[in-house]
N, C-alpha and C. Protein backbone atom coordinates (compact mmCIF):
# COMPACT_ATOMS: atom_id res chain seq x y z
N UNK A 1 127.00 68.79 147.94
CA UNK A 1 126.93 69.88 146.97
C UNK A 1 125.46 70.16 146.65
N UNK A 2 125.44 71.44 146.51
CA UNK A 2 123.94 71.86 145.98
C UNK A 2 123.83 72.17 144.75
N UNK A 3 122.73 71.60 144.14
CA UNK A 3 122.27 72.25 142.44
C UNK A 3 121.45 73.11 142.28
N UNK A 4 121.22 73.88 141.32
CA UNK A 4 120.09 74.70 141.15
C UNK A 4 119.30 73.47 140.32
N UNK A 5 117.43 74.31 139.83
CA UNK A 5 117.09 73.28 138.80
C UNK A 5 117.61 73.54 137.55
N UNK A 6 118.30 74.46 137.34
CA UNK A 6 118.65 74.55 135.86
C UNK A 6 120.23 73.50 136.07
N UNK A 7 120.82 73.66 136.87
CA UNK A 7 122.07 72.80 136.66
C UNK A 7 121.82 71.09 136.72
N UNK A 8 120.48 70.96 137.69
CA UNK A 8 119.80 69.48 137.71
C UNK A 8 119.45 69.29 135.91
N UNK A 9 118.51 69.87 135.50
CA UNK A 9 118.01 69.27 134.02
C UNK A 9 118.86 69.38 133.24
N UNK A 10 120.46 70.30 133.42
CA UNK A 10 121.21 70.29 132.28
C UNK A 10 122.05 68.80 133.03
N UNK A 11 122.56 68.33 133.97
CA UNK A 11 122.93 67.17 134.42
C UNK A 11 122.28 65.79 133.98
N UNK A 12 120.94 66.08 134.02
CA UNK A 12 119.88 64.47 133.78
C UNK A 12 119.17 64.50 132.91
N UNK A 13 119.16 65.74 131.83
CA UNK A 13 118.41 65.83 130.88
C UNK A 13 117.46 65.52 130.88
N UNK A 14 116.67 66.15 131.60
CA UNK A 14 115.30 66.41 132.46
C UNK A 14 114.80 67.75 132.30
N UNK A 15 113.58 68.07 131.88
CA UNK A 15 113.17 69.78 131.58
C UNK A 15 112.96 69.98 133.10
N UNK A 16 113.60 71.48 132.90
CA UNK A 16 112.89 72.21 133.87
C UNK A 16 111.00 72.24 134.58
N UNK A 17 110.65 72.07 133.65
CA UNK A 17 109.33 71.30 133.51
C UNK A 17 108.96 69.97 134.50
N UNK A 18 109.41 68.96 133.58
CA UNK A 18 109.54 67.88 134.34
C UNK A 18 110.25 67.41 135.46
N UNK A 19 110.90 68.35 136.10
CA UNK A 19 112.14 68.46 137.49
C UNK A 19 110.48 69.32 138.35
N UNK A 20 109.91 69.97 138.31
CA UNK A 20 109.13 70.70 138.80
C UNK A 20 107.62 69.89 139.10
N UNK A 21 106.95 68.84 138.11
CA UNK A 21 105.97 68.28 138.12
C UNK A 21 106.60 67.18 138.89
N UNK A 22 107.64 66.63 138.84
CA UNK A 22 108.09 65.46 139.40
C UNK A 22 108.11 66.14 141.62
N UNK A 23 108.66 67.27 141.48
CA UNK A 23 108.19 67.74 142.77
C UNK A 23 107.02 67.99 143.34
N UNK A 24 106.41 68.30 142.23
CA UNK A 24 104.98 68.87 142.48
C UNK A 24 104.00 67.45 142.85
N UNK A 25 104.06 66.13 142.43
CA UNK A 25 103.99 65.15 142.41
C UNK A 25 104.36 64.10 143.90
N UNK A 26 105.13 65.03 144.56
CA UNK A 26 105.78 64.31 145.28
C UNK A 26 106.69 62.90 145.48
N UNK A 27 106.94 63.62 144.17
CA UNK A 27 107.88 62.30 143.92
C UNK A 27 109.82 62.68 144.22
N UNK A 28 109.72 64.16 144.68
CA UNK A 28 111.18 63.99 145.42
C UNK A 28 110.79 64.79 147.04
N UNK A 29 110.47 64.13 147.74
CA UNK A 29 110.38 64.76 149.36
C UNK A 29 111.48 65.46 149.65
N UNK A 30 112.64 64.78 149.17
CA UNK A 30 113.71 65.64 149.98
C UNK A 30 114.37 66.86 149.57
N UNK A 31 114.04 67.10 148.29
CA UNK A 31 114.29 68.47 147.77
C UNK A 31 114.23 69.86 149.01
N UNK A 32 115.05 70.44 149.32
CA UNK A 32 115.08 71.48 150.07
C UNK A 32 114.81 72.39 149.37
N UNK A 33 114.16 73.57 150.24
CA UNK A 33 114.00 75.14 149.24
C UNK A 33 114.74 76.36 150.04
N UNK A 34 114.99 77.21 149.81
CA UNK A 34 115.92 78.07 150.40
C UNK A 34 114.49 78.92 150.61
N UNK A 35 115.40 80.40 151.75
CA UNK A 35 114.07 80.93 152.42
C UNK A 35 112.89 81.54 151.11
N UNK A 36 113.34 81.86 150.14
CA UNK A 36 112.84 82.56 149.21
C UNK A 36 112.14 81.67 148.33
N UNK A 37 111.94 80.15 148.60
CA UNK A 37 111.39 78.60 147.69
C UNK A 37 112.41 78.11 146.38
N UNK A 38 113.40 78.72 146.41
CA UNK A 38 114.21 78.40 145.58
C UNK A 38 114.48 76.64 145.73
N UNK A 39 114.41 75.92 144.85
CA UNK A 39 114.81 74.26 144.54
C UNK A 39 116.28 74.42 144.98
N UNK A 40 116.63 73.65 145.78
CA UNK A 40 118.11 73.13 146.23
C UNK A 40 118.34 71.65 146.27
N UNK A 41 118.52 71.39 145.11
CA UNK A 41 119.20 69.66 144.94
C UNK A 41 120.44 68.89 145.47
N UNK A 42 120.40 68.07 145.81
CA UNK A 42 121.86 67.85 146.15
C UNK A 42 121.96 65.98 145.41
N UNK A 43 123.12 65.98 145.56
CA UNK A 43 123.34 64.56 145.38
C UNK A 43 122.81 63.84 145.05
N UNK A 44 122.21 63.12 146.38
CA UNK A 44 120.95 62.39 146.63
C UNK A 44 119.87 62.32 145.86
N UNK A 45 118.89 63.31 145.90
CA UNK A 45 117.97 63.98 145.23
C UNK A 45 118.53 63.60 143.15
N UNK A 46 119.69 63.59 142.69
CA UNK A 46 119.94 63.35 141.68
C UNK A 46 119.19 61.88 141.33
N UNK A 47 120.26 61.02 142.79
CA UNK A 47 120.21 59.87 142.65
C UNK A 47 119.11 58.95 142.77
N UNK A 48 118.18 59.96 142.86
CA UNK A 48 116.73 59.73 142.94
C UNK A 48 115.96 59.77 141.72
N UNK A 49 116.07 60.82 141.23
CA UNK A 49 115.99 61.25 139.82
C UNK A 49 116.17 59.62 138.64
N UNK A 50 117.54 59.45 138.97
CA UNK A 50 117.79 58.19 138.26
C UNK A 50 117.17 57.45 138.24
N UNK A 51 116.53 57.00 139.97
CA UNK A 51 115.61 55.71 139.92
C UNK A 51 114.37 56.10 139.52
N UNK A 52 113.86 57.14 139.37
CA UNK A 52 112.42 57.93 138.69
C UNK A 52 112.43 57.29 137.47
N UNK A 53 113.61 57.98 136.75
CA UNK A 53 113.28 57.86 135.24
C UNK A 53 113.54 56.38 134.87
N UNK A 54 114.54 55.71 135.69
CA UNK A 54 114.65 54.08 135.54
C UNK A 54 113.16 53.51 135.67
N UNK A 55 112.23 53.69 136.64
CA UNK A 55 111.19 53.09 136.89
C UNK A 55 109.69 53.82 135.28
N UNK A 56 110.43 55.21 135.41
CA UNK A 56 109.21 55.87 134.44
C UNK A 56 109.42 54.94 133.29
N UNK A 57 110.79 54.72 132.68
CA UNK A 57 111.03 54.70 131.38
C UNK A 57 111.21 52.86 130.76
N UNK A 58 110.77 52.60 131.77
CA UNK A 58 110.70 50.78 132.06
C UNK A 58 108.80 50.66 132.48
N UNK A 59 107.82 51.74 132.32
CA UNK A 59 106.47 51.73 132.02
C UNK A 59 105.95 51.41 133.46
N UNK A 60 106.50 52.54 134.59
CA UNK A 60 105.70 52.18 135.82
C UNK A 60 105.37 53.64 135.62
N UNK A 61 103.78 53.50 136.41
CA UNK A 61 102.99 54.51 136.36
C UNK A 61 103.35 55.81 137.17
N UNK A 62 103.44 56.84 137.13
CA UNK A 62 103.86 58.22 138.28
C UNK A 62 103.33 57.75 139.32
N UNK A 63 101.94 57.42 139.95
CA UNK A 63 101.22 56.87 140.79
C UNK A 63 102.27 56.02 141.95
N UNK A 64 102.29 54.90 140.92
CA UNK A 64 103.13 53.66 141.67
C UNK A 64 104.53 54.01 141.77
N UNK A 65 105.15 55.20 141.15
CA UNK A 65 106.91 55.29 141.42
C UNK A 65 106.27 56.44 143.10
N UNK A 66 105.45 56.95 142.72
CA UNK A 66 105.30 58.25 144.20
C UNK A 66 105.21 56.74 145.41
N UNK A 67 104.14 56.10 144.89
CA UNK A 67 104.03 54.81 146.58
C UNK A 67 105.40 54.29 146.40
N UNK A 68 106.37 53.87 145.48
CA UNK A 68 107.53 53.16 145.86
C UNK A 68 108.14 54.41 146.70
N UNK A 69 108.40 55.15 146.13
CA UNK A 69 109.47 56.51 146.63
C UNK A 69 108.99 56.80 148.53
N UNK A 70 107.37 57.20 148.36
CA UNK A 70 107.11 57.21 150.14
C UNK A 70 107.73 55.72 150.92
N UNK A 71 107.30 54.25 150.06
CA UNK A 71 107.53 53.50 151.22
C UNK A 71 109.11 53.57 151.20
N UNK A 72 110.27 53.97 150.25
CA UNK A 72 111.49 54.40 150.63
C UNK A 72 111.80 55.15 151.99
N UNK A 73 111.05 56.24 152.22
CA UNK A 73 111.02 56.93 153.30
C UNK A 73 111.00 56.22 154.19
N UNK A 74 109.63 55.16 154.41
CA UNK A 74 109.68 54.61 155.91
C UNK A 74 110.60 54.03 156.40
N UNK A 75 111.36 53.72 155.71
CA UNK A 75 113.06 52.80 156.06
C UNK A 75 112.98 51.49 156.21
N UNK A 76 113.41 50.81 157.24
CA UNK A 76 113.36 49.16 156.86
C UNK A 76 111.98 48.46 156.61
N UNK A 77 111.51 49.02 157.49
CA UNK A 77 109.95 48.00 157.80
C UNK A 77 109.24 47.76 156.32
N UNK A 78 109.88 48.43 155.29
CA UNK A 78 109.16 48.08 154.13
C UNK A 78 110.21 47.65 152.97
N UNK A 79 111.19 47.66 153.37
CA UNK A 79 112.00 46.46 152.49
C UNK A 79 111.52 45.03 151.44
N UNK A 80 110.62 44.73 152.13
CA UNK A 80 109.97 43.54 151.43
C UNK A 80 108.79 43.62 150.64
N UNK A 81 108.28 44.66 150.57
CA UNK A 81 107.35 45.24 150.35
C UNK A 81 108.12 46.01 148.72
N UNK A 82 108.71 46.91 148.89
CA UNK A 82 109.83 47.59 148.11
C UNK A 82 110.41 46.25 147.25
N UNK A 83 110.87 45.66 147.98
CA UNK A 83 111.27 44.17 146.97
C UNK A 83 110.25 43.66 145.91
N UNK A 84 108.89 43.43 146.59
CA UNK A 84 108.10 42.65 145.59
C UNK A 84 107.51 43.74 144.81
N UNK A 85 107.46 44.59 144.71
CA UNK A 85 106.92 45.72 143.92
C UNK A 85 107.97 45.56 142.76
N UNK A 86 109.57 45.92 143.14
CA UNK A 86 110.41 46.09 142.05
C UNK A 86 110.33 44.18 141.51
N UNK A 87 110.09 43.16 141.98
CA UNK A 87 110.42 42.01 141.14
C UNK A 87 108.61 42.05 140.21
N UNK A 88 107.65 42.29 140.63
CA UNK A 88 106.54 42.55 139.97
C UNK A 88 107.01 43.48 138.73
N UNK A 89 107.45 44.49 138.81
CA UNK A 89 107.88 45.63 137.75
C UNK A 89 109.16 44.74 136.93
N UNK A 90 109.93 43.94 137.08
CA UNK A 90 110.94 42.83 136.79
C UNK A 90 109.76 42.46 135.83
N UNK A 91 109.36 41.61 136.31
CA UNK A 91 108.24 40.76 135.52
C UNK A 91 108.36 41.33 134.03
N UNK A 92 107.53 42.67 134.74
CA UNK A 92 106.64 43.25 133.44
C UNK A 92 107.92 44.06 132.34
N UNK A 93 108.76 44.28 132.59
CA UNK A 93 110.28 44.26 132.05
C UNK A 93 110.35 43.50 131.16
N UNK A 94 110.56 42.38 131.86
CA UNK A 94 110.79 40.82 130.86
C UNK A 94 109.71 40.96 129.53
N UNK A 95 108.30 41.10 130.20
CA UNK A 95 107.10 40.86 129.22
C UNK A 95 107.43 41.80 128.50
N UNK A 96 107.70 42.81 128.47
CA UNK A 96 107.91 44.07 127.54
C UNK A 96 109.05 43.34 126.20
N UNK A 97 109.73 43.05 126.96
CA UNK A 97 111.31 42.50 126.21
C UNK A 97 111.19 41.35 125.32
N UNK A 98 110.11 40.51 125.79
CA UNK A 98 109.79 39.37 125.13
C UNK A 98 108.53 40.16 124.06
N UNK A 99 107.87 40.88 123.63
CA UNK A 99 106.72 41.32 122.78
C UNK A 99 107.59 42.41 122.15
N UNK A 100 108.61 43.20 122.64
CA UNK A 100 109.89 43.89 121.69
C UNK A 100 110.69 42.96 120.61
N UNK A 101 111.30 41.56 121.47
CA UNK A 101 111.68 40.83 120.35
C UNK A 101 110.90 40.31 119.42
N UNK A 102 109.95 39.90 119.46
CA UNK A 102 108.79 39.32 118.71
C UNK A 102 108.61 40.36 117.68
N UNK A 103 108.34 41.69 118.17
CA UNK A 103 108.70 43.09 116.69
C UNK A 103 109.44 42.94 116.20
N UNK A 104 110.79 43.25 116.94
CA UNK A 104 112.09 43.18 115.83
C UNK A 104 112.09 42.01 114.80
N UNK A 105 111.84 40.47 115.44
CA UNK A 105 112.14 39.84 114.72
C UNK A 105 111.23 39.99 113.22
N UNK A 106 109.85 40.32 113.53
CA UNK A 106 108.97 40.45 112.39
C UNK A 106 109.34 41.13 111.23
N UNK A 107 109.63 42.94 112.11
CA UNK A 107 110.48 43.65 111.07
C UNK A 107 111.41 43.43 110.76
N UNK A 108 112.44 42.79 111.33
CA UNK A 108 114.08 42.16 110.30
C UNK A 108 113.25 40.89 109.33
N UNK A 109 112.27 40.42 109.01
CA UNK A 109 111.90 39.76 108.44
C UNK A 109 111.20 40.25 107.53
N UNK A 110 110.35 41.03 107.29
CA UNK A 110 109.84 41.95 106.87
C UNK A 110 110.89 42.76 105.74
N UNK A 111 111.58 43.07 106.39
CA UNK A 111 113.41 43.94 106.13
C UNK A 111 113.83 43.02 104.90
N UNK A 112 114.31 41.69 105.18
CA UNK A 112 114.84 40.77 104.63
C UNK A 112 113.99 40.23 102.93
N UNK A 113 112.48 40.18 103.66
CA UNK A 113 111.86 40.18 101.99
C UNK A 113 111.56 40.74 101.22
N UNK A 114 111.52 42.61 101.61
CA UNK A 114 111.59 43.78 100.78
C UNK A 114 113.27 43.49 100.49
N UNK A 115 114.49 43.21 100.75
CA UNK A 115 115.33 43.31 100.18
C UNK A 115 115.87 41.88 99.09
N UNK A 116 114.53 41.00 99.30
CA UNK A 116 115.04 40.13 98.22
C UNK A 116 113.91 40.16 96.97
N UNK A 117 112.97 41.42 96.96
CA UNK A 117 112.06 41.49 96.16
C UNK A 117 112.75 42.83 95.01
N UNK A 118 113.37 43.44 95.87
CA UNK A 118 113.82 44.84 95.34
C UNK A 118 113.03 45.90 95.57
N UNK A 119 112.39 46.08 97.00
CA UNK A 119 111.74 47.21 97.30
C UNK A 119 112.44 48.56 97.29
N UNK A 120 113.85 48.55 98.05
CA UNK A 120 114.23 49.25 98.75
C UNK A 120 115.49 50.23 97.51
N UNK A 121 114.91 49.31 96.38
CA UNK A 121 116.14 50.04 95.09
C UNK A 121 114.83 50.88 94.61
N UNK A 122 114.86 52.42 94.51
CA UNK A 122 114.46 53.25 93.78
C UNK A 122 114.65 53.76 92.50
N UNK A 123 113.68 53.57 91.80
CA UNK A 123 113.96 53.55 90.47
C UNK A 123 113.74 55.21 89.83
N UNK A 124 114.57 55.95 89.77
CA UNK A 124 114.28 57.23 89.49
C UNK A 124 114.18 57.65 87.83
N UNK A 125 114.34 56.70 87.08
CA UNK A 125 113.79 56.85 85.47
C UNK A 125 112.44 56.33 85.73
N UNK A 126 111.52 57.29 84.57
CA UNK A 126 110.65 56.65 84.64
C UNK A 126 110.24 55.89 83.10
């Protein structure tokens, strides 16, 4: 099946914008254009999309998702290559996750002694 880009960003909630820089970027090769340059998405190309914003939104750089995405292209010979990149980006996942809990816990603590001081009761007489 083919998409337009307006039926892609209303699908992945992705701007029209950002469906366009992400091409422009070369970060989807396989995007087809019809004779007139019209964007023709299909499937695939979605399912690409996914691993974009999985990799964008987990703090890998546009840079490094365009080199993962080309060595995709070359096909096997870079499998291992493709592997240690995504367990490196793993890593830095974890590290993210471990300095996220360390916030939360501060602010639920934080949370906990404004609510045994009486911060959070507003006193509207004055």
């Amino acid at each position: 099946m083919e998409y337009t880009i307006k039926q892609v960003s209303e699908k992945t909630g992705l701007s029209i914008y950002t469906l366009r820089y992400y091409d422009k970027e070369g970060l989807l090769p396989l995007v087809k254009r019809s004779q007139s340059g019209i964007r023709k998405f299909s499937d695939n190309d979605i399912d690409w999309l996914g691993l974009i914003c999985c990799l964008k939104n987990s703090g890998m750089s546009i840079e490094n998702i365009k080199e993962f995405m080309n060595l995709c292209l070359e096909g096997n010979e870079t499998v291992e290559i493709r592997k240690a990149i995504l367990i490196k980006h793993k890593e830095h996942i974890l590290a993210q996750m471990k300095q996220l809990d360390s916030s939360l816990n501060t602010v639920n603590y934080k949370i906990d002694h404004y609510k045994e001081i009486g911060i959070f009761h507003i006193d509207c007489e004055n």
